[in-house]
Structures are given as structure tokens and as C-alpha cells.
N, C-alpha and C. Protein backbone atom coordinates (compact mmCIF):
# COMPACT_ATOMS: atom_id res chain seq x y z
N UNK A 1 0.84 -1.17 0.00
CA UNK A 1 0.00 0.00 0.00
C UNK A 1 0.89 1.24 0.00
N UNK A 2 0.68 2.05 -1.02
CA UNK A 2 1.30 3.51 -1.07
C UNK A 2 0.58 4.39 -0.63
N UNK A 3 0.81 5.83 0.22
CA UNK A 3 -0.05 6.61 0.70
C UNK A 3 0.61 8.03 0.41
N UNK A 4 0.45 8.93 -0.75
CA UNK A 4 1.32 10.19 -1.15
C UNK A 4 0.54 11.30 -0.06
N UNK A 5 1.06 12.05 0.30
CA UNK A 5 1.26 13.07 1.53
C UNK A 5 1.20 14.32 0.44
N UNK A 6 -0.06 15.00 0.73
CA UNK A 6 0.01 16.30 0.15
C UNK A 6 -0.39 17.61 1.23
N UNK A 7 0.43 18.69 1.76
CA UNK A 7 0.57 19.54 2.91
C UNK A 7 -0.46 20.44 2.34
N UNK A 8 -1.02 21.21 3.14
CA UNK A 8 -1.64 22.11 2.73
C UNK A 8 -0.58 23.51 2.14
N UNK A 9 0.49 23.53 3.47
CA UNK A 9 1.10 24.51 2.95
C UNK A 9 2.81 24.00 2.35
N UNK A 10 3.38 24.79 1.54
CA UNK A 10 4.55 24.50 1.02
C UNK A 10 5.54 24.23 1.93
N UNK A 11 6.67 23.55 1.29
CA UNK A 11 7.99 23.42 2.72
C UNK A 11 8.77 24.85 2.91
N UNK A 12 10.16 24.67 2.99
CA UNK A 12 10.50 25.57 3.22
C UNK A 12 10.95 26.01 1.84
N UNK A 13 10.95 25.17 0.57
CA UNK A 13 11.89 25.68 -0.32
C UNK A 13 10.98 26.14 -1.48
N UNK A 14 9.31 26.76 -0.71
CA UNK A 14 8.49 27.23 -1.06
C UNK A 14 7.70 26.10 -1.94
N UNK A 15 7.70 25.43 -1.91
CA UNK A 15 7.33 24.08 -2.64
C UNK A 15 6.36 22.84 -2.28
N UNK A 16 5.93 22.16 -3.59
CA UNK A 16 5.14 21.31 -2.43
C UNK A 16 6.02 19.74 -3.04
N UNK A 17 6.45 18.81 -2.30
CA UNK A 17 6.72 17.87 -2.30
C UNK A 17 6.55 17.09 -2.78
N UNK A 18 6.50 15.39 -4.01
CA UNK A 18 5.64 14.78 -3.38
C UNK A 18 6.75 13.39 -4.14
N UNK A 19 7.03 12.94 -2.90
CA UNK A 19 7.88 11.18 -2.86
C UNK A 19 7.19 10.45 -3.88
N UNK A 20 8.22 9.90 -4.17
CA UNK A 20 7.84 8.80 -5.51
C UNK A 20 8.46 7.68 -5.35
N UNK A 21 7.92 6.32 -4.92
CA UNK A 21 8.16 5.13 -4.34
C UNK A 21 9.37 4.45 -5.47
N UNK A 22 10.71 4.28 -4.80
CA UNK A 22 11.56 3.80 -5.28
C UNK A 22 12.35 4.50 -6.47
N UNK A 23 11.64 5.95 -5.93
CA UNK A 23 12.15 7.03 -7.16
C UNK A 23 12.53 8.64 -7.04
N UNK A 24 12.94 8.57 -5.16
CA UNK A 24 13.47 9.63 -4.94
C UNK A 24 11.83 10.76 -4.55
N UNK A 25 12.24 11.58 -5.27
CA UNK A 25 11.03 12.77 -5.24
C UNK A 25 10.87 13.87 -6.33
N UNK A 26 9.60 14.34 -6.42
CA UNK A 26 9.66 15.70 -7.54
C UNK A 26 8.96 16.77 -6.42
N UNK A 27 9.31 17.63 -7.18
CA UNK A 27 9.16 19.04 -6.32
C UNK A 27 7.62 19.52 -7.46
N UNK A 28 6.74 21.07 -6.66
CA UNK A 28 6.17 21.16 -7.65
C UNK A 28 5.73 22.80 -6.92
N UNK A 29 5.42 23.85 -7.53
CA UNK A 29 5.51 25.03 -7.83
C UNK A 29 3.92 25.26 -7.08
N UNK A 30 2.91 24.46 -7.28
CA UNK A 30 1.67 24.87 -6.91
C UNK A 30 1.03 23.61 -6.03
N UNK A 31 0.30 23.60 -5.41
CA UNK A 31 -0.25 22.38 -4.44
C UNK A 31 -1.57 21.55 -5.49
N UNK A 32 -2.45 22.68 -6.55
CA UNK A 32 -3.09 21.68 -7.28
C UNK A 32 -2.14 20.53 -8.05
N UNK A 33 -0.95 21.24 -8.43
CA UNK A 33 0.12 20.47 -9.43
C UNK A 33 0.38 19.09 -8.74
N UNK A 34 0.66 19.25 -6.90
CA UNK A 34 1.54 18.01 -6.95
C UNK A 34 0.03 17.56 -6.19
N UNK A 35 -1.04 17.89 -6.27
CA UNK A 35 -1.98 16.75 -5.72
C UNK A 35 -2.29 16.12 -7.38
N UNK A 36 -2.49 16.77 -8.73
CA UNK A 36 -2.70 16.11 -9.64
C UNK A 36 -1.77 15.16 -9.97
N UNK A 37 -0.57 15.67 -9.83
CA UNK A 37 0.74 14.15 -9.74
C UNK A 37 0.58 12.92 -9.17
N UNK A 38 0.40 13.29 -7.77
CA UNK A 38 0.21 12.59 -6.52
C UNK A 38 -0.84 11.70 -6.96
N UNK A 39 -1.96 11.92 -7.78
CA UNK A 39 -2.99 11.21 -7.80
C UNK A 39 -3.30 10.48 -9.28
N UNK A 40 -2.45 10.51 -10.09
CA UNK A 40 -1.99 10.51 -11.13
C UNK A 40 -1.03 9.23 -11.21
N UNK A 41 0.00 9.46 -9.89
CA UNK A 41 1.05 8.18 -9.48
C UNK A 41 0.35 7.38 -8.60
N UNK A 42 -0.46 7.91 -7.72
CA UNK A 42 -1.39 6.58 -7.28
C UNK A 42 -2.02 5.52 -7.78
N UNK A 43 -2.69 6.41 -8.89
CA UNK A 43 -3.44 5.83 -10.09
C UNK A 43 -2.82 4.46 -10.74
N UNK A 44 -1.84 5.10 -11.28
CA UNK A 44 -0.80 4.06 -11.90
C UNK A 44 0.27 3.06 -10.99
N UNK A 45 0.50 3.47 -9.63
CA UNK A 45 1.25 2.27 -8.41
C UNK A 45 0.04 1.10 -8.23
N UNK A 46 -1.40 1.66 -8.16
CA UNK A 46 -2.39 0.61 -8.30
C UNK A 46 -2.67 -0.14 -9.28
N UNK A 47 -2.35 0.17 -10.42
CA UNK A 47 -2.87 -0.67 -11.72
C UNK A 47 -1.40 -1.59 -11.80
N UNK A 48 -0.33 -0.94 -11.73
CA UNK A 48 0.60 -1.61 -11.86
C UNK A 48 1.16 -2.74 -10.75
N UNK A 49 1.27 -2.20 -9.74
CA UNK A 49 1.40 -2.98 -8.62
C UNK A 49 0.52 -3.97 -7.87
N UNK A 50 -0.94 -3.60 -8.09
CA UNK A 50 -2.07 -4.12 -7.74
C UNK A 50 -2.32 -4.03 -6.29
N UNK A 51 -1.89 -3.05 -6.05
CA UNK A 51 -2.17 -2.72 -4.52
C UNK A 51 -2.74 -1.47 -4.37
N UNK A 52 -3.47 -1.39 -3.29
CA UNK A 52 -3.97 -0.16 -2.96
C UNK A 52 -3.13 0.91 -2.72
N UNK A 53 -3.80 2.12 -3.42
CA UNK A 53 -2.58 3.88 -3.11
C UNK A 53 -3.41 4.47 -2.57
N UNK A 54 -3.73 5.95 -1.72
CA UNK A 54 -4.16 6.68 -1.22
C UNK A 54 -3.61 7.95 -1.14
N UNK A 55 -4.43 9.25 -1.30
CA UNK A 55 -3.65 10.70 -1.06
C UNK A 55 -4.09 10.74 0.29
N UNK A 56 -3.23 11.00 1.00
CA UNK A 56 -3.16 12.31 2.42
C UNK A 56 -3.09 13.45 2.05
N UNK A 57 -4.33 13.91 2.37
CA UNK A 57 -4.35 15.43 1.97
C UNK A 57 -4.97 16.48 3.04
N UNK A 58 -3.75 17.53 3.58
CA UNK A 58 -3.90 18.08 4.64
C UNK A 58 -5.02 19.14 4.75
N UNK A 59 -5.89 19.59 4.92
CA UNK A 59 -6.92 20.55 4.77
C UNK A 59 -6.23 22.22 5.44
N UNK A 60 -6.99 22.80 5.19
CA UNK A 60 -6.62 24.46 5.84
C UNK A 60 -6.92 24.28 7.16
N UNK A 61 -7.73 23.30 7.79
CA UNK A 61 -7.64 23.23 9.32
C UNK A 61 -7.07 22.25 9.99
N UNK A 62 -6.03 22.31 9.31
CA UNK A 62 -4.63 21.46 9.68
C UNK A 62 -5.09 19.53 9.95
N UNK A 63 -6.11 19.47 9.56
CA UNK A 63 -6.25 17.89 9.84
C UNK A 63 -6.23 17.61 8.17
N UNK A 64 -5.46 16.28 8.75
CA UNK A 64 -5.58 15.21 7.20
C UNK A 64 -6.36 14.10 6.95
N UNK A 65 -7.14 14.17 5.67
CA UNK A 65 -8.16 13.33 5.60
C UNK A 65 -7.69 12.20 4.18
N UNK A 66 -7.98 10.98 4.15
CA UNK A 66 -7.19 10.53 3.45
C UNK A 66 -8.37 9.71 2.28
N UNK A 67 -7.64 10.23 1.18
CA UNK A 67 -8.42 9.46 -0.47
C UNK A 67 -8.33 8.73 -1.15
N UNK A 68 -9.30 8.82 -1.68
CA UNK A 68 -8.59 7.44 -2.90
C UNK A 68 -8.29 7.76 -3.94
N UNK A 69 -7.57 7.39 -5.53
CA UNK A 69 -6.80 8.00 -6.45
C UNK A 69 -8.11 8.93 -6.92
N UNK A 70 -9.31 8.01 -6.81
CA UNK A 70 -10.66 8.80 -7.91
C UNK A 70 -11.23 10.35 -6.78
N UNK A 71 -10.14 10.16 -5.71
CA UNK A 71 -10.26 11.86 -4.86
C UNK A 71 -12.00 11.22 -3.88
N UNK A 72 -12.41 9.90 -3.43
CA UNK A 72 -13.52 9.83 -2.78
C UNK A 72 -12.86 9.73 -1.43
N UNK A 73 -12.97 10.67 -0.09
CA UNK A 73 -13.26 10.24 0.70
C UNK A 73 -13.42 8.28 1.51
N UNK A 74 -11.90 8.45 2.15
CA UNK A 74 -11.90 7.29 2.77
C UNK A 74 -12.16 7.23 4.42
N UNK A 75 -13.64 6.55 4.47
CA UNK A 75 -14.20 6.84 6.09
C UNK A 75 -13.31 5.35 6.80
């Protein structure tokens, strides 16, 4: 199971993050950018791998709620 981590706010190198399993990391300029990545590489670690991926995605009131690649709400 893969689970990509998307912050609400940037790190320090004004940026938003996002790890790539067995592939280091890409950086990305805007937070829609690396949640469309993020969910994009989920997409494809599941079809390929056959395991379940998930976004962590931090909200503006600092809690993280976590998705599935198609962005539904995982209760």
C-alpha cells in the first residue's frame, strides 16, 4: 500500500513535495500540481502494482483526511 502526503502549505523551499516510491522525489511550484501528480502516481502504483494507493491530503484546518486516487473520501 502507497499513501502520497500532500501539505496544505509549502515546505520551506516554497514548494510542495511529493515522494515517488523507489524514485526519490519531484518538487512542484503549486499544491493543485503536486496533488494532480500525486494522484496521477497513485493511479498508476495501483494498476501496476495491484495494490492499494491513497492521497493524504492536509486541509486548511490542519487535519488530514485521506483518499482514494478517484479523490472519494476514505471513512
Amino acid at each position: 500500500m502507497e499513501i502520497f502526503y500532500i501539505p496544505f502549505n509549502p515546505d520551506q523551499s516554497h514548494g510542495w513535495v511529493v515522494p515517488i516510491p523507489r524514485d526519490g522525489e519531484k518538487q512542484f511550484a503549486s499544491r493543485p500540481d503536486a496533488l494532480a501528480f500525486a494522484r496521477k502516481l497513485a493511479l498508476t502504483e495501483a494498476a501496476e502494482q495491484g495494490e492499494r494507493s491513497y492521497l493524504c491530503v492536509e486541509g486548511g484546518d490542519n487535519q488530514w483526511r485521506l483518499f482514494t486516487p478517484d479523490l472519494k473520501p476514505v471513512n
